[in-house]
PDB file of N, CA and C in Angstrom:
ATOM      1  N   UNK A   1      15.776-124.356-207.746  1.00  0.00           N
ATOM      2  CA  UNK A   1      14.380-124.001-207.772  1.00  0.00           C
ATOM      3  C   UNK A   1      14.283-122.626-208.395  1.00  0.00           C
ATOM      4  N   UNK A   2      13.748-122.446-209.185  1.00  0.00           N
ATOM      5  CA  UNK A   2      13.505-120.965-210.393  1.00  0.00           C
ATOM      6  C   UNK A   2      11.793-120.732-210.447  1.00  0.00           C
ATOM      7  N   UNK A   3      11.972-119.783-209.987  1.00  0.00           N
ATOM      8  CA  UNK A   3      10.733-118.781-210.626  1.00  0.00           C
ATOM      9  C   UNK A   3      10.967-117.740-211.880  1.00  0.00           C
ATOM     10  N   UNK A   4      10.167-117.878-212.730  1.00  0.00           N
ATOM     11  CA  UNK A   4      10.663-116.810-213.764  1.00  0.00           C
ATOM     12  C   UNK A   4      10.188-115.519-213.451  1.00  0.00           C
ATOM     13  N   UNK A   5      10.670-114.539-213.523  1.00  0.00           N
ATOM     14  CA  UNK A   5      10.697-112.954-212.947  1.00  0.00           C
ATOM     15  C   UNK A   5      10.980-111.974-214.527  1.00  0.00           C
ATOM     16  N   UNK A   6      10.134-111.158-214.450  1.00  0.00           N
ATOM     17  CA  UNK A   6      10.452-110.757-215.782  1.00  0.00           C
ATOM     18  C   UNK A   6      10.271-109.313-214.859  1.00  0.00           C
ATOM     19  N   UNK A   7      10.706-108.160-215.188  1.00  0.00           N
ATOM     20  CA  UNK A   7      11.096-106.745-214.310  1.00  0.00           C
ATOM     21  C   UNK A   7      11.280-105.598-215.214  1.00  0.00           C
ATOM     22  N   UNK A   8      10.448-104.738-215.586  1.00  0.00           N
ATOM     23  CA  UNK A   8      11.243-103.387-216.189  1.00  0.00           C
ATOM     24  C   UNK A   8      11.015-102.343-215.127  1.00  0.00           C
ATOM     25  N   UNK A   9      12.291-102.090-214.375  1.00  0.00           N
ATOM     26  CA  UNK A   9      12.581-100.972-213.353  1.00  0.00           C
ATOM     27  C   UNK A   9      13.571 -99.777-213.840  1.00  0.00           C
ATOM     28  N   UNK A  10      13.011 -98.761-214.180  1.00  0.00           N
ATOM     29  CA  UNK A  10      13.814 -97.510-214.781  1.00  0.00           C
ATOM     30  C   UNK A  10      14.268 -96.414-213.730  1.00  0.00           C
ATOM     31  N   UNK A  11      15.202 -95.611-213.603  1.00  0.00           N
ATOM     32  CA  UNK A  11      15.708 -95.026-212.381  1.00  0.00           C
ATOM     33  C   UNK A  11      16.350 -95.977-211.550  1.00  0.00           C
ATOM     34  N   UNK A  12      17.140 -96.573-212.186  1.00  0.00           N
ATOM     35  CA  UNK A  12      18.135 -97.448-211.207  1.00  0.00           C
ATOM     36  C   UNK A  12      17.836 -98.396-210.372  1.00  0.00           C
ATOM     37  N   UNK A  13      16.083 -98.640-210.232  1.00  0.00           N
ATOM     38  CA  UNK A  13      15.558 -99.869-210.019  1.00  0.00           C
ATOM     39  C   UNK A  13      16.247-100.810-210.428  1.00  0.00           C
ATOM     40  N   UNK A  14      16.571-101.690-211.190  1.00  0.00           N
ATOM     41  CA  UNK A  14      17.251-102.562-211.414  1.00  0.00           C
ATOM     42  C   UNK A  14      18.790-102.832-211.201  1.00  0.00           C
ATOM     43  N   UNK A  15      19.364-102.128-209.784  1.00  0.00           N
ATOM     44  CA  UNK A  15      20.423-102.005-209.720  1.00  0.00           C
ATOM     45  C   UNK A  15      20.335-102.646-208.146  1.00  0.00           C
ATOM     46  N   UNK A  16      18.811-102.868-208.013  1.00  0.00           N
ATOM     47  CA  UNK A  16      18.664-103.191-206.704  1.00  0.00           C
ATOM     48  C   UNK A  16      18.502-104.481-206.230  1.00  0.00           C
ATOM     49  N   UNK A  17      17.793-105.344-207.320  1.00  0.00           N
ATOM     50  CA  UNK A  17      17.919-106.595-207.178  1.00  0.00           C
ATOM     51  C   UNK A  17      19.168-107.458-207.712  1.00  0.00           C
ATOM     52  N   UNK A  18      19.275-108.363-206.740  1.00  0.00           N
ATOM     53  CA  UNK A  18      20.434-109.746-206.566  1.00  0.00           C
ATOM     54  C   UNK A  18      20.127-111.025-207.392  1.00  0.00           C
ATOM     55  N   UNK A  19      20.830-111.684-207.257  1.00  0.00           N
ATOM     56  CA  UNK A  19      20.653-112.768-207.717  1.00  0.00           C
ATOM     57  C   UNK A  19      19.731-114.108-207.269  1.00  0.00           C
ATOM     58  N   UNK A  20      19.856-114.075-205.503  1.00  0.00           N
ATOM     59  CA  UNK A  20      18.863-114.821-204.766  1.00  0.00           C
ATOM     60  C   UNK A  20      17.808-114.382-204.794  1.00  0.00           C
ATOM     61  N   UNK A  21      17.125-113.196-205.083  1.00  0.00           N
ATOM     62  CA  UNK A  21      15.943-112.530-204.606  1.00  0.00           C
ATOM     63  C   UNK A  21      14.898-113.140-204.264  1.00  0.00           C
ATOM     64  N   UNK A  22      13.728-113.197-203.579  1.00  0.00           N
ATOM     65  CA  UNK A  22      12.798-113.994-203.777  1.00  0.00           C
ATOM     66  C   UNK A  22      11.410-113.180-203.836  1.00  0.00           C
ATOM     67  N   UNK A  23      10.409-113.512-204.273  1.00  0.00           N
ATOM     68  CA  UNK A  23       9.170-112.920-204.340  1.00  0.00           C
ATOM     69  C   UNK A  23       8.559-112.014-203.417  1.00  0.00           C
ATOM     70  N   UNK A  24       9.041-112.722-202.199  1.00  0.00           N
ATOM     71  CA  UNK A  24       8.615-111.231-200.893  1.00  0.00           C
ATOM     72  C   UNK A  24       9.381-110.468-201.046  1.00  0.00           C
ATOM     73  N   UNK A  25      10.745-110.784-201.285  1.00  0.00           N
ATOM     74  CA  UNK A  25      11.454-109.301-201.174  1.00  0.00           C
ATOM     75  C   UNK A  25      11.573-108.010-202.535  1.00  0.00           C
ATOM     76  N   UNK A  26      10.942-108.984-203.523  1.00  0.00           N
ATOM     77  CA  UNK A  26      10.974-108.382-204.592  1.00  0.00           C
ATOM     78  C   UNK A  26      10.012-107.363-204.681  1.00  0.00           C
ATOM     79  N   UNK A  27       9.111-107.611-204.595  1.00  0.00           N
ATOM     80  CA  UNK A  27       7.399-106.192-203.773  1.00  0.00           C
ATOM     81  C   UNK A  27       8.275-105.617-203.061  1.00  0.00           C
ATOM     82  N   UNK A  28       9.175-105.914-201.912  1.00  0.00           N
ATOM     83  CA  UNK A  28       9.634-105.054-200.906  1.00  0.00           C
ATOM     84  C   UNK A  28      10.814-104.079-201.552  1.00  0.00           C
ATOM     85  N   UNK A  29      11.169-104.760-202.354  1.00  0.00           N
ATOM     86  CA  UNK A  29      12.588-103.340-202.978  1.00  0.00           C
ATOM     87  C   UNK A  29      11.672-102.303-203.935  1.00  0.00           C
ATOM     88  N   UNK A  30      10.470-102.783-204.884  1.00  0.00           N
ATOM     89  CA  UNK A  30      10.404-101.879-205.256  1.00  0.00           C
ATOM     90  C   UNK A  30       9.056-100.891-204.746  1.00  0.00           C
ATOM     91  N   UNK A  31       8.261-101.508-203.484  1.00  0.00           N
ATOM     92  CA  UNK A  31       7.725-100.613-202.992  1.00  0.00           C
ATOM     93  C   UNK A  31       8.657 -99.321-202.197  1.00  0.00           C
ATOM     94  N   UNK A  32       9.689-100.210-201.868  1.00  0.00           N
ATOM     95  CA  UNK A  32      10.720 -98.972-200.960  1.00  0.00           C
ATOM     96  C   UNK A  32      11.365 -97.941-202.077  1.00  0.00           C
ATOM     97  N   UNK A  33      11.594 -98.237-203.096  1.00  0.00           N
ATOM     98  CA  UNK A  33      12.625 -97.272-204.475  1.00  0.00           C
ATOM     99  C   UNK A  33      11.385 -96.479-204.887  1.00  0.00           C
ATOM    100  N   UNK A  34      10.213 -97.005-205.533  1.00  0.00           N
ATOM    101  CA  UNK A  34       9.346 -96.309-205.852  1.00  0.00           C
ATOM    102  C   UNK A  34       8.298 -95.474-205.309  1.00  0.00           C
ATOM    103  N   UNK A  35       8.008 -95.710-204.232  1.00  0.00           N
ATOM    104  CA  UNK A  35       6.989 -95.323-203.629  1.00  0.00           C
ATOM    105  C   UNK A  35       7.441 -94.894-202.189  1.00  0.00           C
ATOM    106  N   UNK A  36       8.513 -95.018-202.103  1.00  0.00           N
ATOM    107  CA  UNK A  36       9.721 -94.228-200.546  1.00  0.00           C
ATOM    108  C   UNK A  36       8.944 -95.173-199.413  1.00  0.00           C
ATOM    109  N   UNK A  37       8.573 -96.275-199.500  1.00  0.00           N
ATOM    110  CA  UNK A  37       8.239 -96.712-198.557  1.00  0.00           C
ATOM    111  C   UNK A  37       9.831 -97.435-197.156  1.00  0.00           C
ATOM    112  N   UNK A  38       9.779 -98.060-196.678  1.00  0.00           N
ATOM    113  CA  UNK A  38      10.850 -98.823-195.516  1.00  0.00           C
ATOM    114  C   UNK A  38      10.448 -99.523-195.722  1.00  0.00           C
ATOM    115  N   UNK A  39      10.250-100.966-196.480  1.00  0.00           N
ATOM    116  CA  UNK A  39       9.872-102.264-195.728  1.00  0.00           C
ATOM    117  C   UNK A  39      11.038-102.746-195.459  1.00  0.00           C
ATOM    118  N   UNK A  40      11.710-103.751-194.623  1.00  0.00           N
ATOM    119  CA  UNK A  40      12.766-104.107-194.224  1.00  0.00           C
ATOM    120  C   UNK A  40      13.171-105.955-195.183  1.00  0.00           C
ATOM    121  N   UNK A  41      13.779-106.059-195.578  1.00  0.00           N
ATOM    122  CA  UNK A  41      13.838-107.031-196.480  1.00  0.00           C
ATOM    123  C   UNK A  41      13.595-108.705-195.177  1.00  0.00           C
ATOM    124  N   UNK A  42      13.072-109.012-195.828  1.00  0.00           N
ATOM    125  CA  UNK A  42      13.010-110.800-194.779  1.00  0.00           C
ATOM    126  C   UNK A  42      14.197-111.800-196.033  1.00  0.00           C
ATOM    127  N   UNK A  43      14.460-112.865-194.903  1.00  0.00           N
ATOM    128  CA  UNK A  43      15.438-113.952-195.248  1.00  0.00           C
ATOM    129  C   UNK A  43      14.387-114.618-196.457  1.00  0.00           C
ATOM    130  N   UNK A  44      15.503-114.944-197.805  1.00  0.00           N
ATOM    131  CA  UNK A  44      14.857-115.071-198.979  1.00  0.00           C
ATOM    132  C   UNK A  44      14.866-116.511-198.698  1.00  0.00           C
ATOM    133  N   UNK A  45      14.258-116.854-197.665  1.00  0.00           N
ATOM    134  CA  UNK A  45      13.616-118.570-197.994  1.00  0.00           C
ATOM    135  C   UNK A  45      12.855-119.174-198.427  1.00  0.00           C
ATOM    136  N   UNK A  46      13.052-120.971-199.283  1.00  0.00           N
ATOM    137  CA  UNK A  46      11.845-121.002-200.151  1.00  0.00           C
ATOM    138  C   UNK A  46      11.616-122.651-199.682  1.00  0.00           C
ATOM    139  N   UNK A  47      10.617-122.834-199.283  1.00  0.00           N
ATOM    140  CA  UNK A  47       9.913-123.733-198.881  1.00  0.00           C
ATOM    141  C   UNK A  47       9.468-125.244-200.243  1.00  0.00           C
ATOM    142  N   UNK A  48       9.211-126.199-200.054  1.00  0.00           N
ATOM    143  CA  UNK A  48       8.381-126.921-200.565  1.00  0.00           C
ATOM    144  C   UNK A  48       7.083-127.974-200.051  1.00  0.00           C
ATOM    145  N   UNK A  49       6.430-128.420-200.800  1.00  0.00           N
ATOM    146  CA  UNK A  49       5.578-129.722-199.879  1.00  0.00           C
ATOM    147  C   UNK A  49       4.817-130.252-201.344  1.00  0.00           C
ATOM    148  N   UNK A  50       4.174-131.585-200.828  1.00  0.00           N
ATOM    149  CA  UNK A  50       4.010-132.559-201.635  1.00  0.00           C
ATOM    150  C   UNK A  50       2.583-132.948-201.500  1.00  0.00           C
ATOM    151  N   UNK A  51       2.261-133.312-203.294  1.00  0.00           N
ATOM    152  CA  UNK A  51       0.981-133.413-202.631  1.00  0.00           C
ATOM    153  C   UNK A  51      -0.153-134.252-201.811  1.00  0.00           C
ATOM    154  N   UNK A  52       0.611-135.475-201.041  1.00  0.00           N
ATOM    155  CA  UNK A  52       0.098-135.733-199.897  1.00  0.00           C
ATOM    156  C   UNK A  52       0.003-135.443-198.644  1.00  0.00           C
ATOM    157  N   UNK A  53       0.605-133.946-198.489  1.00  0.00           N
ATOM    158  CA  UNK A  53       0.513-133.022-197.316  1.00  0.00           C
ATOM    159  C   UNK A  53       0.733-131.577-197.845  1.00  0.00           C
ATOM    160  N   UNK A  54       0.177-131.025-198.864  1.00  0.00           N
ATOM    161  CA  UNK A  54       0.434-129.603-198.867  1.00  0.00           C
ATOM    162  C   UNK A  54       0.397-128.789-197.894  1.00  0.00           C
ATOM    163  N   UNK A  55       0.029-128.881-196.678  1.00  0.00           N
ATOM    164  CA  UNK A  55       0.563-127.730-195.533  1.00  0.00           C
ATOM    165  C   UNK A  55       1.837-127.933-194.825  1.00  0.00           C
ATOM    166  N   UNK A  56       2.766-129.428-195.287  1.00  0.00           N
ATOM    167  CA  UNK A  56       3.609-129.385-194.333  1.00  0.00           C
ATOM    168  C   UNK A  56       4.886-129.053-195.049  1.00  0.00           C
ATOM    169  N   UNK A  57       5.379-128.179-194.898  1.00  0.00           N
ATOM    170  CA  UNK A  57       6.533-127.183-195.874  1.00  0.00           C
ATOM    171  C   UNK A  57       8.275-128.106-195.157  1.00  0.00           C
ATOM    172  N   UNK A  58       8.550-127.860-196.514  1.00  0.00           N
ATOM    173  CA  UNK A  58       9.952-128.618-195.931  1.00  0.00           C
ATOM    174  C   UNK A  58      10.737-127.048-196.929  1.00  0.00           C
ATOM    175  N   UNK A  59      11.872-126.882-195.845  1.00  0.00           N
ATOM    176  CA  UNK A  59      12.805-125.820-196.569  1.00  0.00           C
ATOM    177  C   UNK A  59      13.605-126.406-197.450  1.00  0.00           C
ATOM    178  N   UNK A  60      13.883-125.467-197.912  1.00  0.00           N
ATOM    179  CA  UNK A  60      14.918-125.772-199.447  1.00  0.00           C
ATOM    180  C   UNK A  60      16.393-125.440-198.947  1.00  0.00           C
ATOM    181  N   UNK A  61      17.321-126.219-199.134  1.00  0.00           N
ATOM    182  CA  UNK A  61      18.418-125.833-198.974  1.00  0.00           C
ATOM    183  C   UNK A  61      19.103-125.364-199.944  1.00  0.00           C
ATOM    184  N   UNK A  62      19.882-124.301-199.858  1.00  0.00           N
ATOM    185  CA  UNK A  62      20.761-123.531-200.943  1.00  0.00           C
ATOM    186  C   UNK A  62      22.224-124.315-201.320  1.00  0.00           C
TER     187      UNK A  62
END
């Protein structure tokens, strides 16, 4: 499952993201590098669902 992520982080920003990353945590590294914030990173899990039940999320296994 791929999301495309396109990133220009200067000052070693880009030394911070991994390979799993996922979209929440990605706001979260660079609000914390840039802006000195703490957010604490959450488990990069990614969900799906179909569209005869879009609220009922099935996890993705790695």
């Amino acid at each position: 499952m791929g999301i495309l992520n396109a990133y220009y982080l200067p000052k070693g920003g880009d030394k911070l993201l991994y390979p799993t990353i996922s979209l929440v945590n990605t706001f979260r590294v660079v609000f914390n590098h840039y802006f000195g914030q703490n957010y604490q990173l959450l488990n990069d899990d990614s969900f799906l669902s179909n569209m005869n039940q879009p609220y009922m999320f099935v996890p993705v296994k790695k």
